[in-house]
PDB file of N, CA and C in Angstrom:
ATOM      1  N   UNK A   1     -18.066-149.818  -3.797  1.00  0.00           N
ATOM      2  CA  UNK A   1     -16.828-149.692  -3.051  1.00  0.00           C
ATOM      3  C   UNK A   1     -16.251-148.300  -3.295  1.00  0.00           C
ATOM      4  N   UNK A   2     -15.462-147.606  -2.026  1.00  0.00           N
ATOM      5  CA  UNK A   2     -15.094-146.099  -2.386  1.00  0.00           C
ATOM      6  C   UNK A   2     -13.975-146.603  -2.719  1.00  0.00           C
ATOM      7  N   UNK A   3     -13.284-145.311  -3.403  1.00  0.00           N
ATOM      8  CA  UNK A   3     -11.639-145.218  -4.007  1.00  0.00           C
ATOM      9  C   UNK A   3     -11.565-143.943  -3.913  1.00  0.00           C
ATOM     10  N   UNK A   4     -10.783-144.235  -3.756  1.00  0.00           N
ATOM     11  CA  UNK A   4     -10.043-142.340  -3.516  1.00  0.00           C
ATOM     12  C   UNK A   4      -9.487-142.010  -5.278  1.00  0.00           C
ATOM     13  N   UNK A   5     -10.335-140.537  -5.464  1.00  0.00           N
ATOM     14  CA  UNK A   5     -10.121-140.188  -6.761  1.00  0.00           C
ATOM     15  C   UNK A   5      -8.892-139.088  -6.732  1.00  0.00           C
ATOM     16  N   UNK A   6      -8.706-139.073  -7.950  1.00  0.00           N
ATOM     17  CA  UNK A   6      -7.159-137.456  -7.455  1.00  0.00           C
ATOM     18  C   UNK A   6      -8.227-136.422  -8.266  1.00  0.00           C
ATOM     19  N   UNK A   7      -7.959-135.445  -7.730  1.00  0.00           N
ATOM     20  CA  UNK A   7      -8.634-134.326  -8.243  1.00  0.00           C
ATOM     21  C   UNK A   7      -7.787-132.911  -8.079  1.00  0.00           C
ATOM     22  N   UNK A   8      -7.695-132.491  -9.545  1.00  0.00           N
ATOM     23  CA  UNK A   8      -6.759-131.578  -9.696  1.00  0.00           C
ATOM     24  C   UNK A   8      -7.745-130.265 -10.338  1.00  0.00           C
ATOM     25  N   UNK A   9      -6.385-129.202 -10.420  1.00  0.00           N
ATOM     26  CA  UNK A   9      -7.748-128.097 -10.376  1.00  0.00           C
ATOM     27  C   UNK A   9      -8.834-127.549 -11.388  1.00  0.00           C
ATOM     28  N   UNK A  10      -8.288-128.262 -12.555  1.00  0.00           N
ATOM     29  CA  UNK A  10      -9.428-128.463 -13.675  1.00  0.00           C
ATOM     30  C   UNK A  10     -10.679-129.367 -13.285  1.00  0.00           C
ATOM     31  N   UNK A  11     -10.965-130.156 -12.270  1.00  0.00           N
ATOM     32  CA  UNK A  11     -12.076-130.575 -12.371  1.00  0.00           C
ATOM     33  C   UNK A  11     -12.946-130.619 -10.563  1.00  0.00           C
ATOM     34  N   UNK A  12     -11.925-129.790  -9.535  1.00  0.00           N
ATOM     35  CA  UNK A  12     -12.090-129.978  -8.141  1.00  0.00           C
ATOM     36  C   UNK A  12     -12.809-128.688  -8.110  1.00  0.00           C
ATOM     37  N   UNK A  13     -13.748-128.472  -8.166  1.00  0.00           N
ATOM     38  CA  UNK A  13     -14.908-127.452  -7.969  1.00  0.00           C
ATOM     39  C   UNK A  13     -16.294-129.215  -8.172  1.00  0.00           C
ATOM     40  N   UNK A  14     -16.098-129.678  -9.440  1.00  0.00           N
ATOM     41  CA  UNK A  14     -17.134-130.494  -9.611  1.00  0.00           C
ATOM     42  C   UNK A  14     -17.228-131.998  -8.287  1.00  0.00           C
ATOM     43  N   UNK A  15     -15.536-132.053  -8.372  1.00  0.00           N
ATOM     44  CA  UNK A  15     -15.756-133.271  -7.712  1.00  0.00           C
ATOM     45  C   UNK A  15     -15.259-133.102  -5.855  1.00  0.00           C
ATOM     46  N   UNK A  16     -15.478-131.735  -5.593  1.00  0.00           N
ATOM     47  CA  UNK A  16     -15.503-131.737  -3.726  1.00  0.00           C
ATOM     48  C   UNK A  16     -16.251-130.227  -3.715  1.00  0.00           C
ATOM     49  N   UNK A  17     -16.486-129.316  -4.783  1.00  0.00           N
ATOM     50  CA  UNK A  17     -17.537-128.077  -4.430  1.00  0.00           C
ATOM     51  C   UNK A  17     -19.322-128.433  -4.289  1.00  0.00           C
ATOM     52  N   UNK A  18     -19.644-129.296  -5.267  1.00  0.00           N
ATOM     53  CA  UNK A  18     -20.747-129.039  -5.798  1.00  0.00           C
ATOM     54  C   UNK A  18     -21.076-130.510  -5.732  1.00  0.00           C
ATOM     55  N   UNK A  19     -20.457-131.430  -5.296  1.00  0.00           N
ATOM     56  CA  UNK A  19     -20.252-132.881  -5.022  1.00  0.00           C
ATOM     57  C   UNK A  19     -21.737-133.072  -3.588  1.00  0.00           C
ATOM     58  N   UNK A  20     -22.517-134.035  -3.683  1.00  0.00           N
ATOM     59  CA  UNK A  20     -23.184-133.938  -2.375  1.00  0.00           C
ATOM     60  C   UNK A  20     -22.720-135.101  -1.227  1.00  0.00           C
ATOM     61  N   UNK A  21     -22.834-134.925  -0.251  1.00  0.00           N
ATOM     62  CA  UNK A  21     -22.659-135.857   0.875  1.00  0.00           C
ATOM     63  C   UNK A  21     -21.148-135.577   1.427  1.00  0.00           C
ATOM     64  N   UNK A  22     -20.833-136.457   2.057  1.00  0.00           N
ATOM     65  CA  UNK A  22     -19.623-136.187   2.850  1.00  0.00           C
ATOM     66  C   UNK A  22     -18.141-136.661   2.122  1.00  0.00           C
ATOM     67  N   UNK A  23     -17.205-135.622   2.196  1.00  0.00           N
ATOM     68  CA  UNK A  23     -16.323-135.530   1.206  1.00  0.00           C
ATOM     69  C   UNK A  23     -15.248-135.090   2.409  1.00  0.00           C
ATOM     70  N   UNK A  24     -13.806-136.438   1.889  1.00  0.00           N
ATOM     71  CA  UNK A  24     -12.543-136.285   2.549  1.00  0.00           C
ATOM     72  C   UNK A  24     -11.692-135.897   1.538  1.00  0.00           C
ATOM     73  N   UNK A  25     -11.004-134.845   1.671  1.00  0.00           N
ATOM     74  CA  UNK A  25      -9.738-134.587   0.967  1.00  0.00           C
ATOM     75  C   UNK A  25      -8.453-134.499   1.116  1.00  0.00           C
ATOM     76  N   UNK A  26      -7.270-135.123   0.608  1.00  0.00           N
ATOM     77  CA  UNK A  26      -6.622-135.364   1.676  1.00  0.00           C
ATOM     78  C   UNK A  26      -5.217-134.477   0.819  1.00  0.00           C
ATOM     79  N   UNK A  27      -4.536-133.610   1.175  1.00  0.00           N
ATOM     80  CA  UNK A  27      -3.717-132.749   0.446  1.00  0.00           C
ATOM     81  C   UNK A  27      -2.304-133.133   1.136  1.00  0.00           C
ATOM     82  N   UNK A  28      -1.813-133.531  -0.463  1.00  0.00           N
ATOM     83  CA  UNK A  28      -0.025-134.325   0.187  1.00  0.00           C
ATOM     84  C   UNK A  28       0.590-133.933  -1.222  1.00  0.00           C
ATOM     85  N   UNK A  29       1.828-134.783  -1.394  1.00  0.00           N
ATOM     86  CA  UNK A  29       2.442-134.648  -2.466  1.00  0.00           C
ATOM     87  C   UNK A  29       3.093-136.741  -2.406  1.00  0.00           C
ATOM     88  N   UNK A  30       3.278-136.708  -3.861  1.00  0.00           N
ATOM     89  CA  UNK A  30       4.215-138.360  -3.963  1.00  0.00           C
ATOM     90  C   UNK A  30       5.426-138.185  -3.405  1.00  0.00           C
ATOM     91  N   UNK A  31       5.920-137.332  -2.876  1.00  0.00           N
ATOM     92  CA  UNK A  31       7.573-137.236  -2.355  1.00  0.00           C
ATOM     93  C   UNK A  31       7.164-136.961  -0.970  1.00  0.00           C
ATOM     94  N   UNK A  32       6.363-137.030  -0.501  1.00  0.00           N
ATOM     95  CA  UNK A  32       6.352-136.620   1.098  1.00  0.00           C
ATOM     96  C   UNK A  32       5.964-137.719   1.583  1.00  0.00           C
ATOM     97  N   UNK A  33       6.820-138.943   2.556  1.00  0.00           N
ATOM     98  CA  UNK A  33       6.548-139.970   3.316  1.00  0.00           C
ATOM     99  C   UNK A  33       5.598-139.886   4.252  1.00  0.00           C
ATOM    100  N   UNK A  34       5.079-138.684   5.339  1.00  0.00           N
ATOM    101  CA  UNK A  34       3.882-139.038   5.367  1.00  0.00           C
ATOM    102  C   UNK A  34       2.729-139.030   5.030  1.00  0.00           C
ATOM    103  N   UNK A  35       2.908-138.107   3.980  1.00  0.00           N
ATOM    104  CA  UNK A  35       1.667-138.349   2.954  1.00  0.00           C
ATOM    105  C   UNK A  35       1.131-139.344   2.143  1.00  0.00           C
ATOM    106  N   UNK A  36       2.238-140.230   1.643  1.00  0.00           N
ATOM    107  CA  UNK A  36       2.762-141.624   1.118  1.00  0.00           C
ATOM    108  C   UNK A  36       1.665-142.754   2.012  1.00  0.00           C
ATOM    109  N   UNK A  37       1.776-142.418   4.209  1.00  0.00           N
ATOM    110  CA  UNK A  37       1.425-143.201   4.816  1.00  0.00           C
ATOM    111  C   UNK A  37       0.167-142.963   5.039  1.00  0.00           C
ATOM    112  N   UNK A  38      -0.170-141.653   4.978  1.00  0.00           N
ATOM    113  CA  UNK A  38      -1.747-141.481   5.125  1.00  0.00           C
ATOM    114  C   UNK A  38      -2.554-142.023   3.716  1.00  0.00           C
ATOM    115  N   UNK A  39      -1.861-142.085   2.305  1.00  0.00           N
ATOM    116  CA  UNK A  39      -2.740-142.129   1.538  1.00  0.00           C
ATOM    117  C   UNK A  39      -3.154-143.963   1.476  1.00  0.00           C
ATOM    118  N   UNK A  40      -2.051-144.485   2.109  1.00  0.00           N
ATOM    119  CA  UNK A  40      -1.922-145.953   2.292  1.00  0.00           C
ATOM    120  C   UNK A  40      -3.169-145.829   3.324  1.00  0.00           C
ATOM    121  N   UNK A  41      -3.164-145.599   4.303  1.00  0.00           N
ATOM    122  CA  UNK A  41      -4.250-146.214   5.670  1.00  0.00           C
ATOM    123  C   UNK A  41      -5.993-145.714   5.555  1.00  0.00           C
ATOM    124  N   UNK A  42      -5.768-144.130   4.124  1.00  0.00           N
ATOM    125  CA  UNK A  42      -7.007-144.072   3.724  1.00  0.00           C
ATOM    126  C   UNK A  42      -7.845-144.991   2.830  1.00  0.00           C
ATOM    127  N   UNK A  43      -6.571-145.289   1.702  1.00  0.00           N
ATOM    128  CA  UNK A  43      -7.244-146.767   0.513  1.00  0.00           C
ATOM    129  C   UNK A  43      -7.570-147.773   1.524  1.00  0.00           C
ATOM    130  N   UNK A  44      -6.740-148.408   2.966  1.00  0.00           N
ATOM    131  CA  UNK A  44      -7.280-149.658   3.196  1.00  0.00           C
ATOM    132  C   UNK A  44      -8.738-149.085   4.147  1.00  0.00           C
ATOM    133  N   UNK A  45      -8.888-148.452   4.288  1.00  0.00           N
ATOM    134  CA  UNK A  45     -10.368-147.080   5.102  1.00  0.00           C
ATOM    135  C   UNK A  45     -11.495-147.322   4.058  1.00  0.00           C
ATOM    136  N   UNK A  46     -11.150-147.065   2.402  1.00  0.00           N
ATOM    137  CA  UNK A  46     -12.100-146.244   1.730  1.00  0.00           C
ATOM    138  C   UNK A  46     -13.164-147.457   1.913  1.00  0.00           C
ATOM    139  N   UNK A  47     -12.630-148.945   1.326  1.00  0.00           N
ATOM    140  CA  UNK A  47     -13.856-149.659   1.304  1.00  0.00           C
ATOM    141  C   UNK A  47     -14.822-149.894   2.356  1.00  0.00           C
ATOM    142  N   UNK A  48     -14.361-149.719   3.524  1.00  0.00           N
ATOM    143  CA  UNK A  48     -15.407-149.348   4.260  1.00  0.00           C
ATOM    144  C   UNK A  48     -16.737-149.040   4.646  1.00  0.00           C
ATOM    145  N   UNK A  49     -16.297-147.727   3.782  1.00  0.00           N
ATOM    146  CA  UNK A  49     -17.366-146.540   3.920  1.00  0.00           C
ATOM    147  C   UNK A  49     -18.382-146.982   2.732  1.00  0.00           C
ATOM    148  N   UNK A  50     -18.017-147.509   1.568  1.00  0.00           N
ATOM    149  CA  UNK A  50     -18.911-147.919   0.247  1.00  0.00           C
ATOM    150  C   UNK A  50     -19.100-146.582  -0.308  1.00  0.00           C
ATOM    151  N   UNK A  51     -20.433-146.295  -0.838  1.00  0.00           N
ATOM    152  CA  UNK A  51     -20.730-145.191  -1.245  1.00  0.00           C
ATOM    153  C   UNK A  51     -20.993-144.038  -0.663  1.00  0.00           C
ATOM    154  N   UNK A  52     -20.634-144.260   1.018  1.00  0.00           N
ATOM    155  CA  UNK A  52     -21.189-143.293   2.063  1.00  0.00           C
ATOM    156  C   UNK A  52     -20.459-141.808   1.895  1.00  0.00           C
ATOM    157  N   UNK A  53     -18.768-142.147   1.456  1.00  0.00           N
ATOM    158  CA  UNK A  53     -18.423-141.001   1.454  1.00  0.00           C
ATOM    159  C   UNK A  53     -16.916-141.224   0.457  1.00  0.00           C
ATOM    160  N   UNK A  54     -17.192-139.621  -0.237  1.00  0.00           N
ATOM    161  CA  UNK A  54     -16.068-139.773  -1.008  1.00  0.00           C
ATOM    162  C   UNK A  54     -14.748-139.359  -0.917  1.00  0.00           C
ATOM    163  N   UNK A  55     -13.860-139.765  -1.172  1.00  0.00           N
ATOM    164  CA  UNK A  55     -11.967-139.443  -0.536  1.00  0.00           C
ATOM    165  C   UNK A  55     -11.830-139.235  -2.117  1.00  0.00           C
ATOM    166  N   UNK A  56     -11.450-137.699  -1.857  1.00  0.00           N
ATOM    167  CA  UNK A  56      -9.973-137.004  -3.088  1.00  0.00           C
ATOM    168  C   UNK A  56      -8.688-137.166  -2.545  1.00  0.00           C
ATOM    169  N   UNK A  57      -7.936-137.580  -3.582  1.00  0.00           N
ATOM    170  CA  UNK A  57      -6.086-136.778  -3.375  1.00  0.00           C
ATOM    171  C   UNK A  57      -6.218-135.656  -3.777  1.00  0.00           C
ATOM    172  N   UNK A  58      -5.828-134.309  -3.453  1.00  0.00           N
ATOM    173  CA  UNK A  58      -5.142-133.419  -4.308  1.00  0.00           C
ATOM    174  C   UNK A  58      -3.784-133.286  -4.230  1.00  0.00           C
ATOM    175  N   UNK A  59      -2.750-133.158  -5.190  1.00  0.00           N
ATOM    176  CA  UNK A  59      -1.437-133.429  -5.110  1.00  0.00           C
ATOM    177  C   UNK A  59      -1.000-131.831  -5.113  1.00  0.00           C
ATOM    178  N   UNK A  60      -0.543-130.954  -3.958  1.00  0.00           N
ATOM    179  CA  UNK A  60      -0.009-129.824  -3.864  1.00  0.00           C
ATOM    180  C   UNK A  60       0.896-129.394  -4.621  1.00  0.00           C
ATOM    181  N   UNK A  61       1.556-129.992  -5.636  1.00  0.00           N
ATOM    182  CA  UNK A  61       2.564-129.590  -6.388  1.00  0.00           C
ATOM    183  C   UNK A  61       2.190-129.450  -7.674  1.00  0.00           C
ATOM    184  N   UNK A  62       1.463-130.491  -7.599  1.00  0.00           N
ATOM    185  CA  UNK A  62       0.545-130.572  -9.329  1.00  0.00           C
ATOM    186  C   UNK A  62      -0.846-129.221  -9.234  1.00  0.00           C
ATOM    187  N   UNK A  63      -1.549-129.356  -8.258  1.00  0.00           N
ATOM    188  CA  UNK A  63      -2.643-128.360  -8.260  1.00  0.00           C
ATOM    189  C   UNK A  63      -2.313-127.381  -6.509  1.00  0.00           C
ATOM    190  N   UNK A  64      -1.521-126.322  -7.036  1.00  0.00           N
ATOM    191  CA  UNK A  64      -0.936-125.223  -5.892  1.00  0.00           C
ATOM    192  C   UNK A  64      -2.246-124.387  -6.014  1.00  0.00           C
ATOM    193  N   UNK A  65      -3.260-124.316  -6.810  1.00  0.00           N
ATOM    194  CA  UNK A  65      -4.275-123.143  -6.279  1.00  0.00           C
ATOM    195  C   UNK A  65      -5.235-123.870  -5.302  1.00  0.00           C
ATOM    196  N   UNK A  66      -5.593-124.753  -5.375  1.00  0.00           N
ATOM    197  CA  UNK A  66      -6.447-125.833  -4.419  1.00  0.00           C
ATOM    198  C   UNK A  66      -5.870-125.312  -3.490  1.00  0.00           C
ATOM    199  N   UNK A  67      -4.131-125.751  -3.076  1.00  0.00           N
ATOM    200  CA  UNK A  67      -3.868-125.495  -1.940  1.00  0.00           C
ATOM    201  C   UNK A  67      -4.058-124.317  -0.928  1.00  0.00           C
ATOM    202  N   UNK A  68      -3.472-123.271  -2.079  1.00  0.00           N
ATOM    203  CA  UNK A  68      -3.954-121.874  -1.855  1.00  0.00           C
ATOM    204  C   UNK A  68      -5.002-121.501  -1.032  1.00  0.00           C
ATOM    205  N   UNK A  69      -6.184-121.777  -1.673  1.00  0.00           N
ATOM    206  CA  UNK A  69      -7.662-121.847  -1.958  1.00  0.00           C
ATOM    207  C   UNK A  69      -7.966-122.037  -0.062  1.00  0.00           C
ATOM    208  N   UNK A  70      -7.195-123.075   0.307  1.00  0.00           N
ATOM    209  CA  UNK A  70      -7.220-123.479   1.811  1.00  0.00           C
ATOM    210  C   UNK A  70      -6.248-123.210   2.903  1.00  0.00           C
ATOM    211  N   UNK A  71      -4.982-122.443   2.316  1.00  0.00           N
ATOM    212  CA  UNK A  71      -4.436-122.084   2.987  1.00  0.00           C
ATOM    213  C   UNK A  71      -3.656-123.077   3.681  1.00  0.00           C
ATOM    214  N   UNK A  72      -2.776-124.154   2.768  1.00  0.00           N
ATOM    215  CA  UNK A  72      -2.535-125.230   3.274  1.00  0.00           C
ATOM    216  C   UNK A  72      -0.936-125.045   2.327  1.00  0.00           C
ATOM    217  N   UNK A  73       0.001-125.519   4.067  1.00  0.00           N
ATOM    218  CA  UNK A  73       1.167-124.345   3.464  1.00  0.00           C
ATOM    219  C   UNK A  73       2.295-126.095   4.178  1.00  0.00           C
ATOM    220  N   UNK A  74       1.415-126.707   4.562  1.00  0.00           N
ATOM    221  CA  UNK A  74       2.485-128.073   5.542  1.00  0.00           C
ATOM    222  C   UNK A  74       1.594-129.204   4.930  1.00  0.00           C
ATOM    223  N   UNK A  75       2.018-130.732   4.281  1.00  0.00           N
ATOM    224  CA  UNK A  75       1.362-131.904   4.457  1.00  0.00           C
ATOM    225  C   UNK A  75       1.498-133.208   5.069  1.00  0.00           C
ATOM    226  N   UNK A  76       0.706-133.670   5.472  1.00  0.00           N
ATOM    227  CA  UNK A  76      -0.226-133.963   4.521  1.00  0.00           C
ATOM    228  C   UNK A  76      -1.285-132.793   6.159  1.00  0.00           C
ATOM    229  N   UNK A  77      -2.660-133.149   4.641  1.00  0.00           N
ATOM    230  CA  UNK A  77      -3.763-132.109   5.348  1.00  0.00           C
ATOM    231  C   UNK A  77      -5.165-132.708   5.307  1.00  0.00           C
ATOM    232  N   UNK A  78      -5.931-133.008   6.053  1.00  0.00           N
ATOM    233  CA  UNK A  78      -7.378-133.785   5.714  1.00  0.00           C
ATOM    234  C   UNK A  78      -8.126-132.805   5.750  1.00  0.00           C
ATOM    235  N   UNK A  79      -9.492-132.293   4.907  1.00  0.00           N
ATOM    236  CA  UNK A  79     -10.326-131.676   4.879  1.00  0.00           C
ATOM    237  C   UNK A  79     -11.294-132.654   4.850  1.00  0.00           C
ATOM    238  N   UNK A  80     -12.515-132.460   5.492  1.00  0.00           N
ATOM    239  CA  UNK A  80     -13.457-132.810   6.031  1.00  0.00           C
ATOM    240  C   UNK A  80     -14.748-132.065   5.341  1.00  0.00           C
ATOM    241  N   UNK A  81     -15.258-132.402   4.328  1.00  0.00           N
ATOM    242  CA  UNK A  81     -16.422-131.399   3.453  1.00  0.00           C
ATOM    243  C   UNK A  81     -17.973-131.990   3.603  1.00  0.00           C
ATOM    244  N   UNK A  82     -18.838-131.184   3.084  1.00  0.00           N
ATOM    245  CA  UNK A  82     -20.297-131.546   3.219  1.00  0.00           C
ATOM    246  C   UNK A  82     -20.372-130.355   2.739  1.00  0.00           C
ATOM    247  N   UNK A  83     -21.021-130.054   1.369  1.00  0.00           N
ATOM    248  CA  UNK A  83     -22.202-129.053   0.859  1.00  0.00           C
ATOM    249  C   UNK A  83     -20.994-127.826   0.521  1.00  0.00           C
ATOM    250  N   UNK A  84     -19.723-128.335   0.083  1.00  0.00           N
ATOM    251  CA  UNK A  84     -18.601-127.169  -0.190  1.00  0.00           C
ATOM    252  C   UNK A  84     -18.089-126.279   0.657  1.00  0.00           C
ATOM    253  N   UNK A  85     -18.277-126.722   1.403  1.00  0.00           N
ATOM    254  CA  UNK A  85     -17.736-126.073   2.979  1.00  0.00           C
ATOM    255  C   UNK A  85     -16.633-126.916   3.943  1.00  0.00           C
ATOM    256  N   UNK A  86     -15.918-126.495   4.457  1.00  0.00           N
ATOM    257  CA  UNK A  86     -14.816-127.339   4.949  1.00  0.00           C
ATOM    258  C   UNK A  86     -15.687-127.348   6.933  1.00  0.00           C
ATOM    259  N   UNK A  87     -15.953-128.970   7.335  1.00  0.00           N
ATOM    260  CA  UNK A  87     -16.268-128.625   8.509  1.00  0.00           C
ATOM    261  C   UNK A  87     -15.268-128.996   9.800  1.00  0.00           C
ATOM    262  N   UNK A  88     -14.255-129.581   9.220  1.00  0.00           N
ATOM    263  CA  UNK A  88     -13.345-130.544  10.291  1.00  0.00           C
ATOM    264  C   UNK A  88     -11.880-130.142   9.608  1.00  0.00           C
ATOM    265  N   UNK A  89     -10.994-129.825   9.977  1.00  0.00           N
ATOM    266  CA  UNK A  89      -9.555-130.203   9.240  1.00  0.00           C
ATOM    267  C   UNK A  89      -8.109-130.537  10.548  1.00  0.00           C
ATOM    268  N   UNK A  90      -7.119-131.272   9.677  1.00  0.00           N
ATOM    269  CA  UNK A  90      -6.513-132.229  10.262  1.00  0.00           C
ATOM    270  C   UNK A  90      -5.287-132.220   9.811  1.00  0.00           C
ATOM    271  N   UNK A  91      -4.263-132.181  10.670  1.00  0.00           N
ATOM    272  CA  UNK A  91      -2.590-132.129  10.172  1.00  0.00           C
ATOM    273  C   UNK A  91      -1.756-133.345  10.564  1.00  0.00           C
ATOM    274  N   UNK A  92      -1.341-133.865   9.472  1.00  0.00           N
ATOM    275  CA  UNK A  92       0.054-134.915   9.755  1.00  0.00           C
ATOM    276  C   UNK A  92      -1.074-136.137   9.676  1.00  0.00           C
ATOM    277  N   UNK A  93      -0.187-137.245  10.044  1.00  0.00           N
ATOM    278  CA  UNK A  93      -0.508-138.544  10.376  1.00  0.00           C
ATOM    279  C   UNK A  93      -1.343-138.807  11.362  1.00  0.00           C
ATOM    280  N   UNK A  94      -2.494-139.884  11.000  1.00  0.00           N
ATOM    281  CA  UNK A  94      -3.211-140.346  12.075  1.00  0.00           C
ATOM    282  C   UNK A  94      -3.396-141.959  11.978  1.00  0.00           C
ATOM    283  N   UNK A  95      -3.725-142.547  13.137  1.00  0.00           N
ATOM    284  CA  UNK A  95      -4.036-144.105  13.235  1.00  0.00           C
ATOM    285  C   UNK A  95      -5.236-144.229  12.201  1.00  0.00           C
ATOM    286  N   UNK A  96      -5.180-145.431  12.187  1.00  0.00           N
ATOM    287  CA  UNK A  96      -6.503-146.160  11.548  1.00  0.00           C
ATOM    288  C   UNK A  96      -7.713-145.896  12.300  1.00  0.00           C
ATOM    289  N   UNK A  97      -7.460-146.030  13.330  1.00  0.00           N
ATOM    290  CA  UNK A  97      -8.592-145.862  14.483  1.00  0.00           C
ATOM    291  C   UNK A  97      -9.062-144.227  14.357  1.00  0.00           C
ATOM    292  N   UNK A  98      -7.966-143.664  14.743  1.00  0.00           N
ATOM    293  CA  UNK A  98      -8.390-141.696  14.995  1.00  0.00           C
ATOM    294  C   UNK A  98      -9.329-141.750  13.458  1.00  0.00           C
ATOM    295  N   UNK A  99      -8.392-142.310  12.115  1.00  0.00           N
ATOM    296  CA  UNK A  99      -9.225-141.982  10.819  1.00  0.00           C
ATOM    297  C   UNK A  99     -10.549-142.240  10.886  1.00  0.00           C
ATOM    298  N   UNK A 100     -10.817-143.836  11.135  1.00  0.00           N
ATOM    299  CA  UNK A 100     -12.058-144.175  11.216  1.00  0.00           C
ATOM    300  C   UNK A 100     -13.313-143.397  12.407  1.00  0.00           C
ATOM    301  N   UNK A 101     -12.500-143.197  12.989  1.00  0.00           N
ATOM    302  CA  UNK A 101     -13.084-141.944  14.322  1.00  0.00           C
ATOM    303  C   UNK A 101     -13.756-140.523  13.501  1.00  0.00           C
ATOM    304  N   UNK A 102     -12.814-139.713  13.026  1.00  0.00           N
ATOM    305  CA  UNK A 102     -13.235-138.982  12.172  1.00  0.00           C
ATOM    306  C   UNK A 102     -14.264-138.932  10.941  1.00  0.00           C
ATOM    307  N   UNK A 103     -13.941-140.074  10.457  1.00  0.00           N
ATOM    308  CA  UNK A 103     -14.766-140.782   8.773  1.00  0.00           C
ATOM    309  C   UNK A 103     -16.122-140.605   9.327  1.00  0.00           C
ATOM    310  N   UNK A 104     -16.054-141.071  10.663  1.00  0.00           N
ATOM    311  CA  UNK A 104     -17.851-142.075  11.328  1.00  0.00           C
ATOM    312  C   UNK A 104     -18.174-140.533  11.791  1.00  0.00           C
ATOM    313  N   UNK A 105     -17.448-139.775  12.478  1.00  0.00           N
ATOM    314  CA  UNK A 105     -18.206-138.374  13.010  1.00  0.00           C
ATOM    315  C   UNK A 105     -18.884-137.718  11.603  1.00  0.00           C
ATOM    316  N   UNK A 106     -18.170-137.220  10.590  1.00  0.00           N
ATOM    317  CA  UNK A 106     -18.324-136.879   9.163  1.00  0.00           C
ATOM    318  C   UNK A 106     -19.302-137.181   8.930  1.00  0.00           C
ATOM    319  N   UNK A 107     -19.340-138.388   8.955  1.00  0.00           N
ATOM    320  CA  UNK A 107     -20.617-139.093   8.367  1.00  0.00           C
ATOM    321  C   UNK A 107     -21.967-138.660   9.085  1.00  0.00           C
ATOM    322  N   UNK A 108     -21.892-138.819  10.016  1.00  0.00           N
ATOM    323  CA  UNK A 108     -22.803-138.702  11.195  1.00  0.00           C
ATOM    324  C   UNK A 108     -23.953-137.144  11.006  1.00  0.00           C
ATOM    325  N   UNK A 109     -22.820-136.536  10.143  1.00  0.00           N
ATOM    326  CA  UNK A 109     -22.758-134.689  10.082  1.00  0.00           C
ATOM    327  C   UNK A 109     -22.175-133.836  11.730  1.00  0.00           C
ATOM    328  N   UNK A 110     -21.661-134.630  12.658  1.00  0.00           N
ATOM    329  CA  UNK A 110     -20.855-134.015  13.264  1.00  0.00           C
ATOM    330  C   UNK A 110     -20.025-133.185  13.108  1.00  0.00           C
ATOM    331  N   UNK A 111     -19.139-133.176  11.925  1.00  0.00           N
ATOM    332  CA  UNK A 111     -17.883-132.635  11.701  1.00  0.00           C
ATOM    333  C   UNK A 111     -17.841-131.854  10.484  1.00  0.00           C
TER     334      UNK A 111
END
């Protein structure tokens, strides 16, 4: 079963650089309501996927060079990874549906 791990900047090189397969990251903070709602509609998402693909939090306040790093200045923010490279990215709130839309392209290596 997936779970969304938090990954801060002592260990987010290992667990979304150098990580293999398809990797969601989703960049918010605990005080931002829609970040609050996306991280809700990704946990009921993750099991889904099983081991297909892995979901980080990074929390922008706790780890600001991550953010940096992407140039991510508004949240919440989805990055879309495979092989440490960002191939898809995504602003604000989305349905369950658009998510799962995205998750399945990702997967696919579409995105």
């Amino acid at each position: 079963m997936a779970d969304i791990e938090v990954a801060t900047e002592a260990d987010y090189e290992a667990k979304a650089i150098k990580a293999p397969g398809p990797i969601v990251v989703k960049f918010g903070s605990k005080t931002c309501g829609p970040c609050l709602l996306l991280s809700s509609a990704l946990k009921d998402l993750s099991p889904d996927y099983g081991d297909e693909v892995r979901f980080l939090d990074v929390d922008v306040e706790e780890s600001p060079a991550i953010a940096k790093r992407y140039g991510i200045v508004t949240i919440p923010v989805l990055l879309f990874m495979r092989g440490g490279e960002v191939r898809h990215r995504t602003m604000g709130n989305l349905t369950r549906g658009k998510l799962s839309q995205l998750i399945d392209a990702h997967i696919d290596g579409g995105q």
